[in-house]
C-alpha atoms as a PDB file:
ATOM      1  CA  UNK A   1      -3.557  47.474  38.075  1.00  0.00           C
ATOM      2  CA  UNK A   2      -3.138  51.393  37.626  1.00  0.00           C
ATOM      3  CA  UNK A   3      -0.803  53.254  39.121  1.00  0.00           C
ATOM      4  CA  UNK A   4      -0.472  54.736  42.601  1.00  0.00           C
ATOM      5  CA  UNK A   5      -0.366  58.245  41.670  1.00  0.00           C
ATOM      6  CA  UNK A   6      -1.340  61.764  43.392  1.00  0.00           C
ATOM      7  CA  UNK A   7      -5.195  61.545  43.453  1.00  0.00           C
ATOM      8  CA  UNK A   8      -5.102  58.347  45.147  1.00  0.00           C
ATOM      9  CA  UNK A   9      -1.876  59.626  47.355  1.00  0.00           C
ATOM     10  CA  UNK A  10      -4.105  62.739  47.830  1.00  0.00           C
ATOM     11  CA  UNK A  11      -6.976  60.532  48.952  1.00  0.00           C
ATOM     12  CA  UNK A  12      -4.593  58.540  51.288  1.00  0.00           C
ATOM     13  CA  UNK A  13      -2.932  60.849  53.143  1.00  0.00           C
ATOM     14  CA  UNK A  14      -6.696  61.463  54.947  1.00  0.00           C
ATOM     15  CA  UNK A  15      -6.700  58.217  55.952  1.00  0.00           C
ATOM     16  CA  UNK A  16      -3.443  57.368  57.390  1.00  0.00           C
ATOM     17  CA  UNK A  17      -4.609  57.088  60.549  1.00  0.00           C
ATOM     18  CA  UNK A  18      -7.214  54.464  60.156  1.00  0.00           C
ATOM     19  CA  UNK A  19      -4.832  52.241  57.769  1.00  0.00           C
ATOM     20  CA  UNK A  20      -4.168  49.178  59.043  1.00  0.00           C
ATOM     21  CA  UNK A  21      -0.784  47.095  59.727  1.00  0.00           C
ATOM     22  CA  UNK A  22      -0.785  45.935  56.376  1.00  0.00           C
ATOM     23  CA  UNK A  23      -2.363  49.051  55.013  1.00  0.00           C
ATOM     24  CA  UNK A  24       0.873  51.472  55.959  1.00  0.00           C
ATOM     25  CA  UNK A  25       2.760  48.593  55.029  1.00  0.00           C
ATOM     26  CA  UNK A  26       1.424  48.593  51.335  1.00  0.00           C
ATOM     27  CA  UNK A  27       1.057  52.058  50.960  1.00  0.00           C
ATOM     28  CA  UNK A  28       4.851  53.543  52.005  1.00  0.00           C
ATOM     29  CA  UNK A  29       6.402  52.447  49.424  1.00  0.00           C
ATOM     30  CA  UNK A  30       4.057  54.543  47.300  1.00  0.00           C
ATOM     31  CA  UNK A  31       3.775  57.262  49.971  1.00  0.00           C
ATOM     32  CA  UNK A  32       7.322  58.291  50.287  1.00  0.00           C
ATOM     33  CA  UNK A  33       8.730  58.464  46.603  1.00  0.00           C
ATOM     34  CA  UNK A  34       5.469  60.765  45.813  1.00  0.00           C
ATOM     35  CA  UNK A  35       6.573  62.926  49.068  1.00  0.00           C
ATOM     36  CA  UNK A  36       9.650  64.159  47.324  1.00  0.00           C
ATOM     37  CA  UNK A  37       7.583  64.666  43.793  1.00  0.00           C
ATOM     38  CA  UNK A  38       6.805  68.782  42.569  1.00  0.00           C
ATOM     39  CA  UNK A  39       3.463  68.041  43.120  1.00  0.00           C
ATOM     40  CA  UNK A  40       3.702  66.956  47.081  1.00  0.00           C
ATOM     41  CA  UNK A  41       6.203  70.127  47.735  1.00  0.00           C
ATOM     42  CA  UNK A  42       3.582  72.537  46.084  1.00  0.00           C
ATOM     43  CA  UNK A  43       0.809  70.466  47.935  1.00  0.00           C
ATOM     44  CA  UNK A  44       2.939  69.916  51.346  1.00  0.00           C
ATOM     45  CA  UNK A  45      -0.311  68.033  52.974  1.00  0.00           C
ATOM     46  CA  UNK A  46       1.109  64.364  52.309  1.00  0.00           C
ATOM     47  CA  UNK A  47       4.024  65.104  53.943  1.00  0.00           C
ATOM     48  CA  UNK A  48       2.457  67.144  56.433  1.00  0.00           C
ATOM     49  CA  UNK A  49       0.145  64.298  57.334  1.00  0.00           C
ATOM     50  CA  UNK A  50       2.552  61.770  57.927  1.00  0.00           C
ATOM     51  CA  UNK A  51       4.642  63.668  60.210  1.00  0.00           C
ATOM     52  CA  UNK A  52       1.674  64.045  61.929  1.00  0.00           C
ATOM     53  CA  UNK A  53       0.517  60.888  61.779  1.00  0.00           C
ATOM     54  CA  UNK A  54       4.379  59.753  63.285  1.00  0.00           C
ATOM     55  CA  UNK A  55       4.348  62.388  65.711  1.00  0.00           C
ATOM     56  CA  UNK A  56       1.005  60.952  67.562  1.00  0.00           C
ATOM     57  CA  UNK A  57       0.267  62.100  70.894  1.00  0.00           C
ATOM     58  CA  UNK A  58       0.292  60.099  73.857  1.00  0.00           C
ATOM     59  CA  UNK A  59      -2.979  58.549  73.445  1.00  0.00           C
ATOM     60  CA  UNK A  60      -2.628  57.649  69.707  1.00  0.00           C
ATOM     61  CA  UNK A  61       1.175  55.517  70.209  1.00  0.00           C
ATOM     62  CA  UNK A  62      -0.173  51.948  70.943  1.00  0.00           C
ATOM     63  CA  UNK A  63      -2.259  52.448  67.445  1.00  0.00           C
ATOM     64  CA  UNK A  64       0.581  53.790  65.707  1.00  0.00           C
ATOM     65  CA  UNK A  65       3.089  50.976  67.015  1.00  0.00           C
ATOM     66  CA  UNK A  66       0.416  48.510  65.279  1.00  0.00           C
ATOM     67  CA  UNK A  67       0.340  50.552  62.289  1.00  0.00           C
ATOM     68  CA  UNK A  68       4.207  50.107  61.872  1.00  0.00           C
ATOM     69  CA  UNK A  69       4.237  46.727  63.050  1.00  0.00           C
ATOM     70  CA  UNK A  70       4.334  44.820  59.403  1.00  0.00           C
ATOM     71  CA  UNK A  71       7.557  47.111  58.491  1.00  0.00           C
ATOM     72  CA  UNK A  72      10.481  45.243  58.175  1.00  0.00           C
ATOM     73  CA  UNK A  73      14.135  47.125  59.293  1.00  0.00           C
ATOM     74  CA  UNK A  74      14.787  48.014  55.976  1.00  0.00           C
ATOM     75  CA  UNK A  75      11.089  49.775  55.842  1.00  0.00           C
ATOM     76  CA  UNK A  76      12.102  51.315  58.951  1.00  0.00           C
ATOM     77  CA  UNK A  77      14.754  52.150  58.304  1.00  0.00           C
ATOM     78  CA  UNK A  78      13.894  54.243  54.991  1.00  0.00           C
ATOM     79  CA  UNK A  79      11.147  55.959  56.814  1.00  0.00           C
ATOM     80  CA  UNK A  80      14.115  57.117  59.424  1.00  0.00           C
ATOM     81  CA  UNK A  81      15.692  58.504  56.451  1.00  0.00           C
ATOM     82  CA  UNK A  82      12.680  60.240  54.873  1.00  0.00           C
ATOM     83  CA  UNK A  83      12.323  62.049  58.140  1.00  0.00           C
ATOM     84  CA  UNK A  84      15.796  62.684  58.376  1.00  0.00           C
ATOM     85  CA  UNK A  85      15.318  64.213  55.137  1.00  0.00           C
ATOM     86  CA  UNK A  86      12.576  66.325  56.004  1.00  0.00           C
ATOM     87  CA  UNK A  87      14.457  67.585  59.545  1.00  0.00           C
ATOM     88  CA  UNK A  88      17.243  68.804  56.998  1.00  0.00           C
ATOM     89  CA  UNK A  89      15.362  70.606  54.603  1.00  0.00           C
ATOM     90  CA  UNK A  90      14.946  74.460  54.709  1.00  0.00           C
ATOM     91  CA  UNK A  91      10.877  74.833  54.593  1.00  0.00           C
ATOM     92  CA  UNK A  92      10.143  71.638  56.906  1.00  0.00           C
ATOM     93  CA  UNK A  93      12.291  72.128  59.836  1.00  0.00           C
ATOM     94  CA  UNK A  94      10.728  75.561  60.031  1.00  0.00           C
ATOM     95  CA  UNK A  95       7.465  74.809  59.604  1.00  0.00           C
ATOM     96  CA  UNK A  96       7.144  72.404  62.627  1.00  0.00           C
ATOM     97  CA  UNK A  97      10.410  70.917  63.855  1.00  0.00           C
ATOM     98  CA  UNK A  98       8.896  69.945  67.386  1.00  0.00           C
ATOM     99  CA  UNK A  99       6.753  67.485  65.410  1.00  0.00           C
ATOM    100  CA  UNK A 100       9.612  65.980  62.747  1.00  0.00           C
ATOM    101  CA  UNK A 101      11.788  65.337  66.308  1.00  0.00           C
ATOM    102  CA  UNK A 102       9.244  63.940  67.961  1.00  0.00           C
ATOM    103  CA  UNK A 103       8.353  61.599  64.998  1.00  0.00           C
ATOM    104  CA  UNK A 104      12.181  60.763  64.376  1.00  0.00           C
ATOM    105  CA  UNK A 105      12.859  59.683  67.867  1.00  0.00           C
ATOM    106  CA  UNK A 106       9.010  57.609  68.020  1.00  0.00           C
ATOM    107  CA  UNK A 107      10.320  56.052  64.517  1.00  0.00           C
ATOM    108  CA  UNK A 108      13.952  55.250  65.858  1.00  0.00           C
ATOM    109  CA  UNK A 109      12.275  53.347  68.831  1.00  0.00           C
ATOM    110  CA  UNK A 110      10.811  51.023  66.906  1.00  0.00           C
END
């Protein structure tokens, strides 16, 4: 099995939204870690993305709930902290801290 590395992270992060249950649930743990690499904070789309994808709009929560629906606390809870993270750090929370709130509290509530 090869590695899980930035071309298929790259490739991913397109996708998010039509990954299923077990889909998010396979690819966080790969997600994440490769979020806080050089290469995502040159890129900043991965990360970008997944706020996003977090942040849904009205219309887009009931799909997002199943999305996150495999994730176990600890998941959860490591996804609270990545965004926690990002709300903390100097480029992110100035590029679009309506959307890193709004993901944080959807997260939190699940």
């Amino acid at each position: 099995m090869s590695a899980v590395d930035g071309p298929i992270i790259r490739y991913m992060h397109q996708e998010m939204s039509c990954l299923s249950a077990k889909g998010w649930a396979w690819a966080l743990p790969h997600y994440l870690p490769f979020c806080l690499t050089p290469e995502a904070e040159y890129n900043k789309m991965e990360t970008e993305f997944l706020i996003y994808n977090l942040a849904s709009k009205d219309e887009f929560k009931a799909d997002t709930i199943e999305q996150l629906s495999m994730l176990n606390r600890r998941q959860l809870s490591c996804l609270i902290h990545f965004l926690e993270w990002v709300s903390a750090h100097a480029m992110w929370k100035e590029y679009f801290p309506e959307d890193i709130s709004r993901a944080l509290e959807f997260v939190r509530g699940r």
